[in-house]
Protein backbone atom coordinates (compact mmCIF):
# COMPACT_ATOMS: atom_id res chain seq x y z
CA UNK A 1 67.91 129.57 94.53
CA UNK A 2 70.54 127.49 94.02
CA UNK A 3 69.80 123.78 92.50
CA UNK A 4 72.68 122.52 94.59
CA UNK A 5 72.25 124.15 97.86
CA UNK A 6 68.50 122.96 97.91
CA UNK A 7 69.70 119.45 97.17
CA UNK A 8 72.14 119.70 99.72
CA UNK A 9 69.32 120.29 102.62
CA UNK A 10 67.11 118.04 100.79
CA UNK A 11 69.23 115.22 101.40
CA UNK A 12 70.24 116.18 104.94
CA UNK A 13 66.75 116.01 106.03
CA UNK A 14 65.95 112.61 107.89
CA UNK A 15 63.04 110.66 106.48
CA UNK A 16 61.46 108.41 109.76
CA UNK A 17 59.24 105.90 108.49
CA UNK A 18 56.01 104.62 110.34
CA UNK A 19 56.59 108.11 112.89
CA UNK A 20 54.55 108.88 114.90
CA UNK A 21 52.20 106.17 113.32
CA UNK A 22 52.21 103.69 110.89
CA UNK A 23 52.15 104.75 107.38
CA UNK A 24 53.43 108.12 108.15
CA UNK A 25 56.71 109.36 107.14
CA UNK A 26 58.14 112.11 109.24
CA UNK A 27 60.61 114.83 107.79
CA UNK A 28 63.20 115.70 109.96
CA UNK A 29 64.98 118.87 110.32
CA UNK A 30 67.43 117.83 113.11
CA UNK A 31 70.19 116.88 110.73
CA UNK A 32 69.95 119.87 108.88
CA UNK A 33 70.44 122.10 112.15
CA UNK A 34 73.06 119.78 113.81
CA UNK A 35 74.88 120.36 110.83
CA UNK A 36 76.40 124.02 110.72
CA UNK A 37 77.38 124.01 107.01
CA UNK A 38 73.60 123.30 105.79
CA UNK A 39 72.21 125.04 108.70
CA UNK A 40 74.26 128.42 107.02
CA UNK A 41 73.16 127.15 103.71
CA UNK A 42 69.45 127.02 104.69
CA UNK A 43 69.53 130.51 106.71
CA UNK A 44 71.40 131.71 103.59
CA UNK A 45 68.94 130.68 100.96
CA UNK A 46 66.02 132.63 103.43
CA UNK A 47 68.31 135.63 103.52
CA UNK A 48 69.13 135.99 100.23
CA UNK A 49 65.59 135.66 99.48
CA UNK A 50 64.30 138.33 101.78
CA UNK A 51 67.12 140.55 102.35
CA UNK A 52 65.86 143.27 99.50
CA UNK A 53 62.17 143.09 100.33
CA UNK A 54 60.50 145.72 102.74
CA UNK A 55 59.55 143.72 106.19
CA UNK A 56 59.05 144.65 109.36
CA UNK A 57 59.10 141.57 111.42
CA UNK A 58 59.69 138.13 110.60
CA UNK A 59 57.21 135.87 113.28
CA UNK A 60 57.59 132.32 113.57
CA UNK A 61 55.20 129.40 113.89
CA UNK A 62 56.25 126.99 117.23
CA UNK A 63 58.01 125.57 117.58
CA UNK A 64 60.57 124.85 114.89
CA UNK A 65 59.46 127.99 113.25
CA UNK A 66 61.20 129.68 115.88
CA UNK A 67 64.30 128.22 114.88
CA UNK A 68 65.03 129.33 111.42
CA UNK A 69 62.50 132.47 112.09
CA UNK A 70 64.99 133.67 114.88
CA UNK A 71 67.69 133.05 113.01
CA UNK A 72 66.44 134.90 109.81
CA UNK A 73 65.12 138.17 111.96
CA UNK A 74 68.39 138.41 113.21
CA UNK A 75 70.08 137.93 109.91
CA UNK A 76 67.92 140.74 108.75
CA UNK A 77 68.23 142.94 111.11
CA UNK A 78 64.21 142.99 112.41
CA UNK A 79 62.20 141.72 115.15
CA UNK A 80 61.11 138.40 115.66
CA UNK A 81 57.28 137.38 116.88
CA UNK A 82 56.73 133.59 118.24
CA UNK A 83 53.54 132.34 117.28
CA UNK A 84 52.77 130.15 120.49
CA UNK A 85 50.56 127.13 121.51
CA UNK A 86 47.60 128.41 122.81
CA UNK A 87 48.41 128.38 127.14
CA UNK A 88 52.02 129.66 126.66
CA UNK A 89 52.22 133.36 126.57
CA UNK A 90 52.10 135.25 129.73
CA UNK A 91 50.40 138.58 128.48
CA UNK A 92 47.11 139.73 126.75
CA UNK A 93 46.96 137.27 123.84
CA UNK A 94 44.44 136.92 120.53
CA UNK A 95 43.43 132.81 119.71
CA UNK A 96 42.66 131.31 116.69
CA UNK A 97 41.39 127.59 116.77
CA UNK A 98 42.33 125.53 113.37
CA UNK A 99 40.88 121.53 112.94
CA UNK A 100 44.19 118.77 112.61
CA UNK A 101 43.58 115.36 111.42
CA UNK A 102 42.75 114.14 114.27
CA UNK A 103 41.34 116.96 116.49
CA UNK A 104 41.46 120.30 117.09
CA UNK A 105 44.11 123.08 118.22
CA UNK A 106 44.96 126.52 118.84
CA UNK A 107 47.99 129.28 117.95
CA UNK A 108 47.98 132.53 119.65
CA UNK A 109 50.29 135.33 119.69
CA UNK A 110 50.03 138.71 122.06
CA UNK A 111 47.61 141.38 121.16
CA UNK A 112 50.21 144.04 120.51
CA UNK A 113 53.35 142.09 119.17
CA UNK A 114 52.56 143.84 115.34
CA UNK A 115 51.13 147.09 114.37
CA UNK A 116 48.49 147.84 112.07
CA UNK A 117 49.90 147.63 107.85
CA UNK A 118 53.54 145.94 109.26
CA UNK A 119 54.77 143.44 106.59
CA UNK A 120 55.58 140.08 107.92
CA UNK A 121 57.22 137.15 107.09
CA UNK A 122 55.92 133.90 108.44
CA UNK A 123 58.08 131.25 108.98
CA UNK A 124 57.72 127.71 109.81
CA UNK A 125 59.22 124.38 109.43
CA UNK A 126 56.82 122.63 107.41
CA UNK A 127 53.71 122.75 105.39
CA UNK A 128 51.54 119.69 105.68
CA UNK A 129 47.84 120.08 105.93
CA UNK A 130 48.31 124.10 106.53
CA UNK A 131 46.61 124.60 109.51
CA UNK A 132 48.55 125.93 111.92
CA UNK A 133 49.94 128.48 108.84
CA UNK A 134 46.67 129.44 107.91
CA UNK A 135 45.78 130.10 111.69
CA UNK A 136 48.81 132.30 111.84
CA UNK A 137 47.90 133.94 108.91
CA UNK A 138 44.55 134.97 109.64
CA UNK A 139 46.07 136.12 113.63
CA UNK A 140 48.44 138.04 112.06
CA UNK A 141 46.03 139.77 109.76
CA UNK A 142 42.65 140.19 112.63
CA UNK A 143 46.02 142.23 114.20
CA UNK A 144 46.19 144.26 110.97
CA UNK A 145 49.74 142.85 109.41
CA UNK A 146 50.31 141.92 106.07
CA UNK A 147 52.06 138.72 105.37
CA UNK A 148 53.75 139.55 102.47
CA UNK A 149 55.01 135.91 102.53
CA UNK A 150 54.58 132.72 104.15
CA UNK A 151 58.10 130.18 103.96
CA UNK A 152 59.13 126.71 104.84
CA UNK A 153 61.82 124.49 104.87
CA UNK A 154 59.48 121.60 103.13
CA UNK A 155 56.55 121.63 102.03
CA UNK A 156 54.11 118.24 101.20
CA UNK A 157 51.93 118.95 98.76
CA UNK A 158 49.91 116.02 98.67
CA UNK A 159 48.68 116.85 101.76
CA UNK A 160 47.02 120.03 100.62
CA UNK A 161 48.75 122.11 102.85
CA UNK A 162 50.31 124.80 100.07
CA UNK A 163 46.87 124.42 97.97
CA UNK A 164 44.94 125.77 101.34
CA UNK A 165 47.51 128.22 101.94
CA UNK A 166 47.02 129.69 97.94
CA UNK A 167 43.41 130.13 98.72
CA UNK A 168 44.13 132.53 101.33
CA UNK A 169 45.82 134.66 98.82
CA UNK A 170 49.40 134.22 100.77
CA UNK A 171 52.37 134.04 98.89
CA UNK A 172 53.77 130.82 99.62
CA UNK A 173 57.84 129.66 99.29
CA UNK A 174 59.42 126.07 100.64
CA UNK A 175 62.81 125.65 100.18
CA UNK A 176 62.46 122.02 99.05
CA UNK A 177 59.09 119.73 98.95
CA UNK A 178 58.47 115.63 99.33
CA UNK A 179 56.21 113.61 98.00
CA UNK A 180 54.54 110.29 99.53
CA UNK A 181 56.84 108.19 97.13
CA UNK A 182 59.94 110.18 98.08
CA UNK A 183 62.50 108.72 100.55
C-alpha cells in the first residue's frame, strides 16, 4: 500500500468533534467520496489488494459498506451481498443480534444470498467497537461462507473493535486507523 495514497485519504477524511455527542469524534467519509480523485485512490488501494485473491462475492455492511463494497465487486468483477438492518429485506432472511454501547441491534442478510464454502470479502466503513462486523461475520459463516477477509476504510483501535474482530480468527485490513488524540 502506498504511504502516500493512504495519507492522502487519511487527511481527506472529516474529523466532527462532539458528534453525535459530546466527547465523541466522528470520522467522516463524505469528503473522501465527494472527492473523485481519492474516491479512485481508495477503490484502487481495495482493488489492488484483492484483485489476485480467489473470492466469490464481496458483501457489504450498511450502509456505507455498501458504498465502497459495490464499488469494489464491480471493480472485481463478482457479486455484491448488502448486509441490511434487520426490517429491510423483503425475502426469507437469517438475524443476528450484536450489543452497541448503548443498546442493542440487529444485521441480517437473505438466507440464500451465499453458498456453502464461497469466499467473501466483507466490507465496511469503519471498525469501532466491531459489532456489527462480527455479526456479519458470524451470518455469513451460520450460511456456510468463508470470510477470507474483513476491510475498512478506518479502523479505531482503542475502541477494541479490530482486537474483537482478531478473536474471531478473521483476517482484518483498514486502510488507515485514528486514535483518540488524532485530529
Amino acid at each position: 500500500m502506498q504511504t502516500d495514497n493512504v495519507e492522502l485519504i487519511r487527511r481527506t477524511i472529516r474529523s466532527v468533534s462532539d458528534w453525535p455527542k459530546p466527547g465523541v469524534t466522528f470520522r467522516d467519509i463524505t469528503p473522501v467520496l465527494q472527492d473523485p480523485r481519492t474516491f479512485r485512490v481508495l477503490i484502487d488501494l481495495f482493488v489492488y489488494r484483492y484483485m489476485r485473491q480467489r473470492l466469490d462475492v464481496v458483501a457489504g455492511v450498511d450502509a456505507r459498506g455498501f458504498i465502497v463494497g459495490s464499488v469494489l465487486a464491480y471493480e472485481l468483477n463478482l457479486g455484491f451481498v448488502p448486509v441490511r438492518k434487520k426490517g429491510k429485506l423483503p425475502s426469507r432472511t437469517v438475524t443476528e443480534d450484536y450489543t452497541l454501547e448503548y443498546g442493542n441491534a440487529s444485521v441480517e442478510m437473505h438466507a440464500d444470498s451465499v453458498r456453502t464454502g464461497q469466499r467473501v470479502l466483507l466490507v465496511d466503513d469503519l471498525i469501532a467497537t466491531g459489532g456489527t462486523m462480527i455479526a456479519a461475520i458470524k451470518l455469513l459463516q451460520r450460511l456456510g461462507a468463508n470470510v477470507v477477509e474483513a476491510a475498512s476504510i478506518i479502523d479505531l483501535p482503542e475502541l477494541g473493535g479490530s482486537e474483537a474482530i482478531a478473536k474471531t480468527g478473521t483476517p482484518l485490513f483498514s486502510v488507515c486507523s485514528f486514535t483518540n488524540d488524532a485530529p
